[in-house]
Protein backbone atom coordinates (compact mmCIF):
# COMPACT_ATOMS: atom_id res chain seq x y z
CA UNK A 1 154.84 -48.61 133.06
CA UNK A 2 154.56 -47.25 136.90
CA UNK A 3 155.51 -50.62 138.24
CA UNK A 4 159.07 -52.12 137.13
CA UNK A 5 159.61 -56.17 136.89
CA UNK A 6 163.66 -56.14 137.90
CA UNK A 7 164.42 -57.28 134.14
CA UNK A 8 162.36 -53.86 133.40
CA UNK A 9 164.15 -51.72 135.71
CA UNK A 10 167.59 -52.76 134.95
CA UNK A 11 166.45 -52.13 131.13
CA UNK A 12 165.32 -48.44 132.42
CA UNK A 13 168.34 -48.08 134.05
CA UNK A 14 166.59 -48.59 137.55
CA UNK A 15 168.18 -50.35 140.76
CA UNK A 16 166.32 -53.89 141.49
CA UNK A 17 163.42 -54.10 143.99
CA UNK A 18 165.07 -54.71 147.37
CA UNK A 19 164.35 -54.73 151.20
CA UNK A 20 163.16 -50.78 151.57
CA UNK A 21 164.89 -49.27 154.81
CA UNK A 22 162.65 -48.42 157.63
CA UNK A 23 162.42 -46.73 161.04
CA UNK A 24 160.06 -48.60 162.96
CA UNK A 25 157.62 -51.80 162.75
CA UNK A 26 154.64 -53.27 164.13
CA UNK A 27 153.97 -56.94 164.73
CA UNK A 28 150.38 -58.52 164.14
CA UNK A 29 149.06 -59.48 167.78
CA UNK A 30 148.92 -63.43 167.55
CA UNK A 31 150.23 -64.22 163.77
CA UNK A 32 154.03 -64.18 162.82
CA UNK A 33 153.45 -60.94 160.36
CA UNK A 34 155.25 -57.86 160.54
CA UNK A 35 154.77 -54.20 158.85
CA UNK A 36 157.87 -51.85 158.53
CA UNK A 37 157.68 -48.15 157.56
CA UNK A 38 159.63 -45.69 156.46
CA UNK A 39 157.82 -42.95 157.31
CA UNK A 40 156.58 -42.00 160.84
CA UNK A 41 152.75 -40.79 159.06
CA UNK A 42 152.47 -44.24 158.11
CA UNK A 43 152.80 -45.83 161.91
CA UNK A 44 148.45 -46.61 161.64
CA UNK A 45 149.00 -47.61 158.05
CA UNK A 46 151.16 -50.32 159.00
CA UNK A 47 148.22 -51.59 161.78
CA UNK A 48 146.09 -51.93 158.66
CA UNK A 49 148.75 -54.05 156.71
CA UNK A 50 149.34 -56.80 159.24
CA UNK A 51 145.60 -56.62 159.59
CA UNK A 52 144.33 -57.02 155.68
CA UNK A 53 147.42 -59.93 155.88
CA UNK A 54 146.44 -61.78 158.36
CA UNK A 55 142.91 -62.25 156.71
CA UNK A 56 144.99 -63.01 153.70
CA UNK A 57 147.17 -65.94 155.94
CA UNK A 58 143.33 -67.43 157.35
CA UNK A 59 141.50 -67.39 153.98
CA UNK A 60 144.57 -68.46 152.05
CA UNK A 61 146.46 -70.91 153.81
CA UNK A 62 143.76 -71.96 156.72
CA UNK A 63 140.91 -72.26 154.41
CA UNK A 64 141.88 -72.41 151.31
CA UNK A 65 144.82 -74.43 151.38
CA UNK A 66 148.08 -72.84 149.63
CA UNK A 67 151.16 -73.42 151.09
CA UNK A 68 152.04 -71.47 154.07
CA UNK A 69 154.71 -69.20 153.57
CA UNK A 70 158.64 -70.16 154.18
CA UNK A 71 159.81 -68.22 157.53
CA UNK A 72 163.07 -66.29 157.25
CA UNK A 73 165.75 -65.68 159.21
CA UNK A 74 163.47 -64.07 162.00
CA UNK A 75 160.66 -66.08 161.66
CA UNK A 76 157.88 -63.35 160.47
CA UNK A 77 156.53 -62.39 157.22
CA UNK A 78 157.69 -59.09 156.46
CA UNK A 79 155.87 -55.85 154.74
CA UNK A 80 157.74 -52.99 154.08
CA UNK A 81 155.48 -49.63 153.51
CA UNK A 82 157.53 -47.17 151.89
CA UNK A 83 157.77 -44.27 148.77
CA UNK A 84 158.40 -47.02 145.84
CA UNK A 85 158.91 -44.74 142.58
CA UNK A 86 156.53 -46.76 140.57
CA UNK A 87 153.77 -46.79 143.06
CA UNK A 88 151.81 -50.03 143.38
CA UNK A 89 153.59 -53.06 144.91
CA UNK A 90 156.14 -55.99 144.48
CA UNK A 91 156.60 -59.46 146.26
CA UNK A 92 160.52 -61.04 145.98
CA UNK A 93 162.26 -63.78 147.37
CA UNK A 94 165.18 -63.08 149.70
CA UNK A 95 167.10 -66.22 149.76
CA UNK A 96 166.44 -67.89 146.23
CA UNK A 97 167.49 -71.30 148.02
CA UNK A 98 165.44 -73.71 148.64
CA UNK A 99 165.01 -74.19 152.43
CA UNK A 100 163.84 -78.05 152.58
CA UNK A 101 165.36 -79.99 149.54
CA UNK A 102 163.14 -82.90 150.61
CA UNK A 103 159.56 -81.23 150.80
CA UNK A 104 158.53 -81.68 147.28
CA UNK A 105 158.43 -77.85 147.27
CA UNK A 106 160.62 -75.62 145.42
CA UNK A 107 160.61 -72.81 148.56
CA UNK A 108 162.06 -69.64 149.73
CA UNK A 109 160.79 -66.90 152.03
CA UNK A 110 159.13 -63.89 150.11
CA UNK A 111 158.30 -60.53 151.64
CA UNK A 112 156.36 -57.55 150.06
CA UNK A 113 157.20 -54.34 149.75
CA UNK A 114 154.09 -51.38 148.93
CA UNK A 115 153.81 -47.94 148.29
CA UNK A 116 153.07 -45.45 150.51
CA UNK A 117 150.37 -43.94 148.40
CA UNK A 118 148.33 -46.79 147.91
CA UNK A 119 145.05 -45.90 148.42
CA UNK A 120 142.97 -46.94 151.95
CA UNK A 121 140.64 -48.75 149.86
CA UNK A 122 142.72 -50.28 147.88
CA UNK A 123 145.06 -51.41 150.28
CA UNK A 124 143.31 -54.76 151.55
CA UNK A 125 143.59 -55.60 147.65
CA UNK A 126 147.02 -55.47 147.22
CA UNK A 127 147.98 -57.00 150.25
CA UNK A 128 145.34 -59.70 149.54
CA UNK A 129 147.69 -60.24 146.17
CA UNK A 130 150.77 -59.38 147.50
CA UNK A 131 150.20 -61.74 150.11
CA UNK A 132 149.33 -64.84 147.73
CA UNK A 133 152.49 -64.27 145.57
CA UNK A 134 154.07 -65.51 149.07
CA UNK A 135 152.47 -68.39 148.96
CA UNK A 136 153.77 -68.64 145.35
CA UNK A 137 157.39 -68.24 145.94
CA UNK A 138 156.89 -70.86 149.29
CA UNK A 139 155.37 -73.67 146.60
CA UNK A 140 157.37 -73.52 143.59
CA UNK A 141 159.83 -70.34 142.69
CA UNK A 142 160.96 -71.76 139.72
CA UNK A 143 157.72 -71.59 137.64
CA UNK A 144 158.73 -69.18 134.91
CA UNK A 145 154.78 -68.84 133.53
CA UNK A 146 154.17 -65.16 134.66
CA UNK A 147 150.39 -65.48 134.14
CA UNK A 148 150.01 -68.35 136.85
CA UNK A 149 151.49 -65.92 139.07
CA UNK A 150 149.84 -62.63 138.59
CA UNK A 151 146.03 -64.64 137.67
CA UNK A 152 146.26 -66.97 140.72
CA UNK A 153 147.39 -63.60 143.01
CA UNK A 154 144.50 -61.72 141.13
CA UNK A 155 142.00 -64.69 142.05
CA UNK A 156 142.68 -64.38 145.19
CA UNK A 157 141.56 -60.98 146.32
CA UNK A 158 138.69 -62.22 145.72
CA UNK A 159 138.87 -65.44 147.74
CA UNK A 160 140.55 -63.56 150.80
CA UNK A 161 137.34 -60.60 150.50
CA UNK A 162 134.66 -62.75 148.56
CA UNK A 163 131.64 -60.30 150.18
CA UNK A 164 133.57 -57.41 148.92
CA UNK A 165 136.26 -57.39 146.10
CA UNK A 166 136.22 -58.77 142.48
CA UNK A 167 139.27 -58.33 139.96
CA UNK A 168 139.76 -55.03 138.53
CA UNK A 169 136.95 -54.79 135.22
CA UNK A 170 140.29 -52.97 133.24
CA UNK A 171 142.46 -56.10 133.86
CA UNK A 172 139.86 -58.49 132.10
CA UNK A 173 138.96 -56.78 129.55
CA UNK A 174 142.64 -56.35 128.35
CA UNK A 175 142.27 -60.28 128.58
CA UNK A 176 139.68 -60.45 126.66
CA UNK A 177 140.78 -58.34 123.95
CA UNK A 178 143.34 -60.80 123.28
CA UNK A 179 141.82 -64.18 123.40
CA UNK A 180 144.25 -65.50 120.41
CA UNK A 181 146.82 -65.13 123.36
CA UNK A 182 146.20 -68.05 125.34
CA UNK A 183 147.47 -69.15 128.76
CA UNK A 184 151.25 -68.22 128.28
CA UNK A 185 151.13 -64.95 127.31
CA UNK A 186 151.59 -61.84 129.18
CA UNK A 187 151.15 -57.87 128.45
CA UNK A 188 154.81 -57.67 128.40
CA UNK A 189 154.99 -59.89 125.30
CA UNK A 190 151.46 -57.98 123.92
CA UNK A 191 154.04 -54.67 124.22
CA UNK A 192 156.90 -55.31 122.27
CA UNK A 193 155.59 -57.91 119.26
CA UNK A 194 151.65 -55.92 118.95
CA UNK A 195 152.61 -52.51 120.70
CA UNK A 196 149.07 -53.34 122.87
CA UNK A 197 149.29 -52.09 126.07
CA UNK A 198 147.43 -55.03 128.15
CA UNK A 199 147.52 -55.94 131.88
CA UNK A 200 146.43 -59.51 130.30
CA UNK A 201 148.14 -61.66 132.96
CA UNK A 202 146.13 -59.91 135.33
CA UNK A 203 143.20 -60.35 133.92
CA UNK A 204 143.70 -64.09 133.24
CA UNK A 205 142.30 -64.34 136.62
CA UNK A 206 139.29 -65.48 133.99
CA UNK A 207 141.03 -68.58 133.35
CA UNK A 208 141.66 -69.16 137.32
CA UNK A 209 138.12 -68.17 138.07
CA UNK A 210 136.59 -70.25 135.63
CA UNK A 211 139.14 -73.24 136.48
CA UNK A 212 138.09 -73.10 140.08
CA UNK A 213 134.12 -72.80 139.54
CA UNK A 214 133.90 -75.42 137.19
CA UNK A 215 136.83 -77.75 138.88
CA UNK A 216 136.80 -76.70 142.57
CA UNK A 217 134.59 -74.97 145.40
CA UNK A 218 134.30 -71.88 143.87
CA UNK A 219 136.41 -70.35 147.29
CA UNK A 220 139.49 -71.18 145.58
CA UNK A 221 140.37 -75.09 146.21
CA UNK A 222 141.14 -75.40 142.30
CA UNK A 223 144.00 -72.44 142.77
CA UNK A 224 145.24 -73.99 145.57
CA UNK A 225 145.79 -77.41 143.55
CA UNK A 226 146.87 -75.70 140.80
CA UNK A 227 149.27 -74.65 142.78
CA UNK A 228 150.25 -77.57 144.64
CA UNK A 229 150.17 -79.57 140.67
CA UNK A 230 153.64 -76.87 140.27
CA UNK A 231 155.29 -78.18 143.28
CA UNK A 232 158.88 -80.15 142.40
CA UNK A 233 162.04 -81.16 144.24
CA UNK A 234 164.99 -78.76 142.94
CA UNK A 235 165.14 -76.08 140.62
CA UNK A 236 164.15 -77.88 137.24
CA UNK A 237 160.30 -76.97 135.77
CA UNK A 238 159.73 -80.97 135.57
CA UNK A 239 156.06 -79.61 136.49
CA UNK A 240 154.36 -77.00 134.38
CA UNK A 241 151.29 -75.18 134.17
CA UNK A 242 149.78 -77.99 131.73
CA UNK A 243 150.50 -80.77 133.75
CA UNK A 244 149.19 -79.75 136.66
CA UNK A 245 146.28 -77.72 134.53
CA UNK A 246 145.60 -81.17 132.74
CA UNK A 247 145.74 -83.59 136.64
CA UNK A 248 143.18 -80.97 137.88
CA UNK A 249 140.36 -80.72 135.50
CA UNK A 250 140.94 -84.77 134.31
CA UNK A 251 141.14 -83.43 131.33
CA UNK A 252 143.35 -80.27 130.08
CA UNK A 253 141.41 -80.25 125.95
CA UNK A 254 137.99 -79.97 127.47
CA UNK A 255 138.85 -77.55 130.21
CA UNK A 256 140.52 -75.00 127.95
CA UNK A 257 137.23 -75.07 125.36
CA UNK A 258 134.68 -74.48 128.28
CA UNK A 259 137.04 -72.02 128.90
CA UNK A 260 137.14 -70.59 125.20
CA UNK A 261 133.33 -71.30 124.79
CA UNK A 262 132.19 -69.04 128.64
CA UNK A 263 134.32 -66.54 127.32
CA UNK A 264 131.92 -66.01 124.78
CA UNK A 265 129.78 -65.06 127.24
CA UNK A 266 131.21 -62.09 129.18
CA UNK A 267 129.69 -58.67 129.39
CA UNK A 268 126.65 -60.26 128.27
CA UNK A 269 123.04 -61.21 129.51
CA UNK A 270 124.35 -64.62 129.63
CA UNK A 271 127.66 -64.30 131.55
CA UNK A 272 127.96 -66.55 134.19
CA UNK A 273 127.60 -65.97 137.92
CA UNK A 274 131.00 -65.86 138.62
CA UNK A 275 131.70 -63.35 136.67
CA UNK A 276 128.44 -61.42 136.07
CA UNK A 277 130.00 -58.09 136.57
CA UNK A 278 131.81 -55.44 134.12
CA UNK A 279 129.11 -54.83 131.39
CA UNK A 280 130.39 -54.32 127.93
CA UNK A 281 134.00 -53.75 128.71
CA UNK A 282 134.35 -57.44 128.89
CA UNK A 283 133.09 -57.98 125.88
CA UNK A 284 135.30 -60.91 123.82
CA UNK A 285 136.96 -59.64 120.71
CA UNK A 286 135.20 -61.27 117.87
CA UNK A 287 137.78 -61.51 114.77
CA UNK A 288 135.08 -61.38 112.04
CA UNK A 289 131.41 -60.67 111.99
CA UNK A 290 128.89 -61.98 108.95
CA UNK A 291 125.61 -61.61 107.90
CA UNK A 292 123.84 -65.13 106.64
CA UNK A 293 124.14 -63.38 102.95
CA UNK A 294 127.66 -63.76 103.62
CA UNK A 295 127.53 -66.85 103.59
CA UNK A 296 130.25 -69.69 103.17
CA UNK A 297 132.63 -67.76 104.72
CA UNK A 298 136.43 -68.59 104.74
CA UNK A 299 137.75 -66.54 107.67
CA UNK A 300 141.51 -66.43 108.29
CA UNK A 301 142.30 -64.86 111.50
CA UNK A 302 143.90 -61.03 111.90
CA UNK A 303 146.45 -62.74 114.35
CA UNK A 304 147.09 -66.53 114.49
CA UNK A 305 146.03 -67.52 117.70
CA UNK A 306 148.96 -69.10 120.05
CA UNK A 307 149.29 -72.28 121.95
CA UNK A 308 145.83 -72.72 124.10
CA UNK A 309 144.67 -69.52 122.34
CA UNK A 310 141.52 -69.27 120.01
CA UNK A 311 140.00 -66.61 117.00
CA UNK A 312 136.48 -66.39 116.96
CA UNK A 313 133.34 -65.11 114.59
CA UNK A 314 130.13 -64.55 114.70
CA UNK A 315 126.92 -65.26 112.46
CA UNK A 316 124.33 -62.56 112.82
CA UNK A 317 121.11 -64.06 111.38
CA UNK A 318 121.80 -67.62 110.65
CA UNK A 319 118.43 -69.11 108.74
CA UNK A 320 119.53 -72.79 108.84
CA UNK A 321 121.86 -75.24 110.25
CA UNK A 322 125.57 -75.09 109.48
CA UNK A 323 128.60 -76.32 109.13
CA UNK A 324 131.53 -75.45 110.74
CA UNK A 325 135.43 -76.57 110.02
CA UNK A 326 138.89 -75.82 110.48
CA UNK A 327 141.78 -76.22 107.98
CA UNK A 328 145.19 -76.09 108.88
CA UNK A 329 148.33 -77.34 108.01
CA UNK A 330 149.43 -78.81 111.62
CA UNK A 331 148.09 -78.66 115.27
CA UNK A 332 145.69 -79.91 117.09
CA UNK A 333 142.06 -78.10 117.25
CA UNK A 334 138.64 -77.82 119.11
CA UNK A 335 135.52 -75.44 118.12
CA UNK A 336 133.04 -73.56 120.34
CA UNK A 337 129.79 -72.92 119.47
CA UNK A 338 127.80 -70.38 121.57
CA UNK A 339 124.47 -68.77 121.04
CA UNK A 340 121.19 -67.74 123.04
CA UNK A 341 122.75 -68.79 126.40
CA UNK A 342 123.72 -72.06 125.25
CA UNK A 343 127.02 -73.74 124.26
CA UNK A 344 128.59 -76.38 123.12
CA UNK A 345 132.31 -77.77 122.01
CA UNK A 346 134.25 -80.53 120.46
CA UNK A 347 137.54 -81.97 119.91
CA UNK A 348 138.09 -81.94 116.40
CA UNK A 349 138.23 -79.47 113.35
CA UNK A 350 134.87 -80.13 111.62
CA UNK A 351 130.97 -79.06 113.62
CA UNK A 352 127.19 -79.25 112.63
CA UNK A 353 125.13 -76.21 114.32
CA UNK A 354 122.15 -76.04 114.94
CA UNK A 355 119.53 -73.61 117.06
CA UNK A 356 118.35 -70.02 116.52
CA UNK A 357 119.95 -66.24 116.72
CA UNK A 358 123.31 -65.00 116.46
CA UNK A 359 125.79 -67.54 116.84
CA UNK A 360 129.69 -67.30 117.97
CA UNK A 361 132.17 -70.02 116.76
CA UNK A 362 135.47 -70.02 118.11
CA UNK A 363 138.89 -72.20 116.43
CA UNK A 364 140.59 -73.61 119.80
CA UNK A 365 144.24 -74.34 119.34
CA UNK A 366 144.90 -77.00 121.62
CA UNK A 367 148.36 -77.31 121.36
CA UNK A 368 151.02 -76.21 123.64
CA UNK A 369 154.75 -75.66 123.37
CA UNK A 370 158.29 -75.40 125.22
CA UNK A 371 156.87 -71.90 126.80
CA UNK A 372 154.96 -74.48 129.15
CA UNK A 373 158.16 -75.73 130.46
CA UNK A 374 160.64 -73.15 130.08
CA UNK A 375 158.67 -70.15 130.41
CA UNK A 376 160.50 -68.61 127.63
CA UNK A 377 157.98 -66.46 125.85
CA UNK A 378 159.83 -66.57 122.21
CA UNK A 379 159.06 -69.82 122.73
CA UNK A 380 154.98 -68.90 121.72
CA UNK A 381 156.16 -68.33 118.08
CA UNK A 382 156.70 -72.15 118.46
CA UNK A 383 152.96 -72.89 118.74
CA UNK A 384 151.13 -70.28 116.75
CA UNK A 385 149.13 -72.03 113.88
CA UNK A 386 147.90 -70.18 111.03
CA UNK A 387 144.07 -71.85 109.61
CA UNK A 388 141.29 -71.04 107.69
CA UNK A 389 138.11 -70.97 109.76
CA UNK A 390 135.00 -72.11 107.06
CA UNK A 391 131.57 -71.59 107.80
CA UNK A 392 129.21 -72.88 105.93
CA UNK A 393 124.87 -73.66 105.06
CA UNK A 394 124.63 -77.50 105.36
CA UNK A 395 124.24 -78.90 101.85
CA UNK A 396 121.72 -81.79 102.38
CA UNK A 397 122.85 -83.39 99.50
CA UNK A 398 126.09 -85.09 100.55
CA UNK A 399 126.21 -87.36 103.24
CA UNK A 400 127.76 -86.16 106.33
CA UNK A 401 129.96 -88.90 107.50
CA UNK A 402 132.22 -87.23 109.90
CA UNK A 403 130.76 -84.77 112.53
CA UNK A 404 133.96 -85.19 114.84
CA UNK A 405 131.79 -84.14 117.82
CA UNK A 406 132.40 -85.37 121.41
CA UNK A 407 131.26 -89.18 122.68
CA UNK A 408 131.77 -89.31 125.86
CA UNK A 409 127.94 -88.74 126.77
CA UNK A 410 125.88 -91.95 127.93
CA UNK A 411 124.23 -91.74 124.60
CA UNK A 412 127.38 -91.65 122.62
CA UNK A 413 126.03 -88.51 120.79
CA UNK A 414 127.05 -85.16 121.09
CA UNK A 415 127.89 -83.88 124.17
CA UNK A 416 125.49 -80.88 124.56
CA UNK A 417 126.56 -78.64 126.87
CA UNK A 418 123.09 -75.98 127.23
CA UNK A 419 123.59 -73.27 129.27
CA UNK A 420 126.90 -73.71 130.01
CA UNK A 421 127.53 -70.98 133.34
CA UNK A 422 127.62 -73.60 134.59
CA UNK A 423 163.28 -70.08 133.07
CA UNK A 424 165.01 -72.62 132.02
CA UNK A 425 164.10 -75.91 132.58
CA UNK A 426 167.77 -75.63 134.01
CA UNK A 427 168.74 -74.77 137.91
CA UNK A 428 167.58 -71.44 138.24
CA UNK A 429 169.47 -69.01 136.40
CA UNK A 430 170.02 -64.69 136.46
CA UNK A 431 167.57 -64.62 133.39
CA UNK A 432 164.46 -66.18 135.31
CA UNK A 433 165.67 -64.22 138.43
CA UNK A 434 165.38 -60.73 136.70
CA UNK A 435 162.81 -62.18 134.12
CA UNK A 436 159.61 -63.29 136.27
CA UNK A 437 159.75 -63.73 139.74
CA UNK A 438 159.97 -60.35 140.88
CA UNK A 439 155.77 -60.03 141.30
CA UNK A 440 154.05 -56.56 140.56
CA UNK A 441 150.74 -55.09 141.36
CA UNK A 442 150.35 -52.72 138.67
CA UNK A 443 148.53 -49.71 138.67
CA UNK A 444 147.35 -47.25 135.54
């Protein structure tokens, strides 16, 4: 990988990201930012930096509403420009103390460090990200879910540039090639239990993008809160990404299937308008694909999905309605339906369909595991649940007693949902530091 996590580097034999050394600095004109360099060529570079970061410090913090960032010792936000081996970028902490024990935050000052040969028009990117793991690190340090960091920091470039920038196509895609994953997963894990090579953290920035459309202003208020739902006195994880996931949508179950049922819609005709872009590369990775000749099917999944994860399928030519259900020894469950532009979801593990064309149904694992709170990513075998995904023609002749859709439509019925675009929980200790907080902009 060109761009080393500290827990990677001392695995490769590589001193930890530190403060780079540097021969000269320029300060931003009327915000408390500063760019160092190590090299005289990049002097105008530099002007650039502070510049990119303090749109990043307005859009961010002014309008947005993160946290500001934590002030060190001299009172500016530092960027260091200099020849990093693994090209790209890093963000770190430089105290790991929390400054104000009595702010409800968990905050220490964090300063960036970038390569050299980043790219001119790259650059407002990365410090765009860069900048908003910052904010991170000023709001709750402790928060051992790497996807909440790199998804939120993703978001953000294009909250800071909305006219200009959108996530990187390559980083979703590797996100949606893995939708059995679910929120807690990383490409790191994807590497050494599936040998898949995925910037999926990254490219969670679907989840954050879909949280704050459907549960904020669609600038980035629901990343902000999301944020701010982390926050804690002291060093424990008493606040994870599921509580304060669950407190911002009013309701964490239904979130994660519109999540799981949009999804569906990526890459497509139908994708929605915040994320209309990327063509077929972000195409969802359907686990099995039938014909209605094929018909009952009893699908079990090529990889058990995780905790918040989901397996889907897809019926080609359905002629009739059908019936859709889930059996599995434990868990809890939710199914997607999606087709012609439409979707729907429920809360349960058994679903009548009905409408025309190709249709997508997706299992939802609902549950969620210690990973939430301790950010320990062995922690995922915990909540994987193995199931048997049947689809089926209605059979008219028994009396459907159960449909175990949603009620909590006016009606009562089913909630129809058309065209729906619409570390430890201990003090911090050496594992988390080398583990997670050390926060990467990777590059192919």
């Amino acid at each position: 990988m060109l761009c080393h996590t500290p827990l990677m580097a001392t695995m490769l034999g590589i001193a930890e990201p530190g403060r780079p050394d540097a021969i000269g600095s320029v300060d931003h004109d009327t915000m408390p930012i500063r760019c160092h360099w190590a090299d005289a060529r990049d002097e105008d570079r530099c002007g650039r930096v502070v510049g990119y970061a303090a749109d990043a410090w307005q859009q961010q913090v002014d309008e947005i509403g993160f946290v500001a960032p934590v002030p060190d010792e001299d009172g500016v936000l530092d960027i260091y420009v200099f020849s990093y081996h693994a090209g790209g970028a890093y963000t770190f902490c430089s105290t790991w103390d929390d400054g104000d024990r009595k702010d409800g935050l968990t905050g220490c000052p964090g300063y960036i460090a970038m390569d050299r040969a980043i790219s001119n028009a790259e650059l407002a990117s990365y410090v765009a990200h860069e900048f908003n793991h910052v904010l991170q690190y000023a709001t709750d340090y402790n928060e051992p879910t790497l996807p909440v960091w790199e998804a939120t920091a993703t978001a953000a470039e294009q909250w800071t540039y909305p006219d200009t920038l959108v996530p990187t196509d390559y980083y979703l895609a590797d996100y949606q090639a893995a939708p059995w994953m679910g929120l807690f997963g990383d490409g790191y894990f994807l590497w050494d239990h599936f040998d898949l090579w995925s910037y999926y953290e990254y490219g969670a920035a679907v989840w954050i993008l879909h949280l704050d459309h459907h549960y904020g202003d669609g600038q980035g208020s629901a990343g902000a809160a999301l944020w701010a739902g982390l926050a804690q006195d002291g060093a424990n994880n008493s606040t994870n990404v599921i509580d304060s996931y669950d407190a911002v949508t009013g309701g964490m179950a239904d979130a994660l299937l519109s999540l799981a049922a949009e999804r569906v819609t990526l890459g497509t005709d139908n994708a929605p308008e915040w994320l209309d872009y990327g063509g077929e590369q972000l195409l969802l990775a359907i686990d099995g694909t039938y014909a209605a000749a094929d018909l009952p099917v009893e699908h079990t999944p090529t990889i058990a999905p995780f905790g918040t994860g989901a397996v889907y399928v897809t019926v080609e030519d359905p002629a009739t309605d059908l019936d859709v259900s889930i059996v599995a020894d434990d868990g809890t469950w939710g199914i997607v339906a999606v087709s012609a532009g439409s979707s729907d979801w429920v809360e349960g593990t058994t679903y009548r369909w009905s409408g025309d064309g190709p249709v997508t149904f997706g299992a939802v694992n609902l549950d969620h595991d210690q990973v939430a709170t301790t950010g320990r990513v062995g922690h995922l075998w915990d909540s994987q649940r193995e199931l048997l995904l049947t689809v089926a023609v209605v059979d008219d002749t028994t009396t459907d007693t159960d449909t175990d859709t949603d009620t909590d439509t006016d009606s009562g019925g089913k909630n129809e949902r058309t065209g729906c675009s619409t570390a430890p929980g201990a003090p911090l200790s050496a594992w988390l530091l080398v583990g997670v907080l050390a926060l990467c902009r990777r590059r192919r």
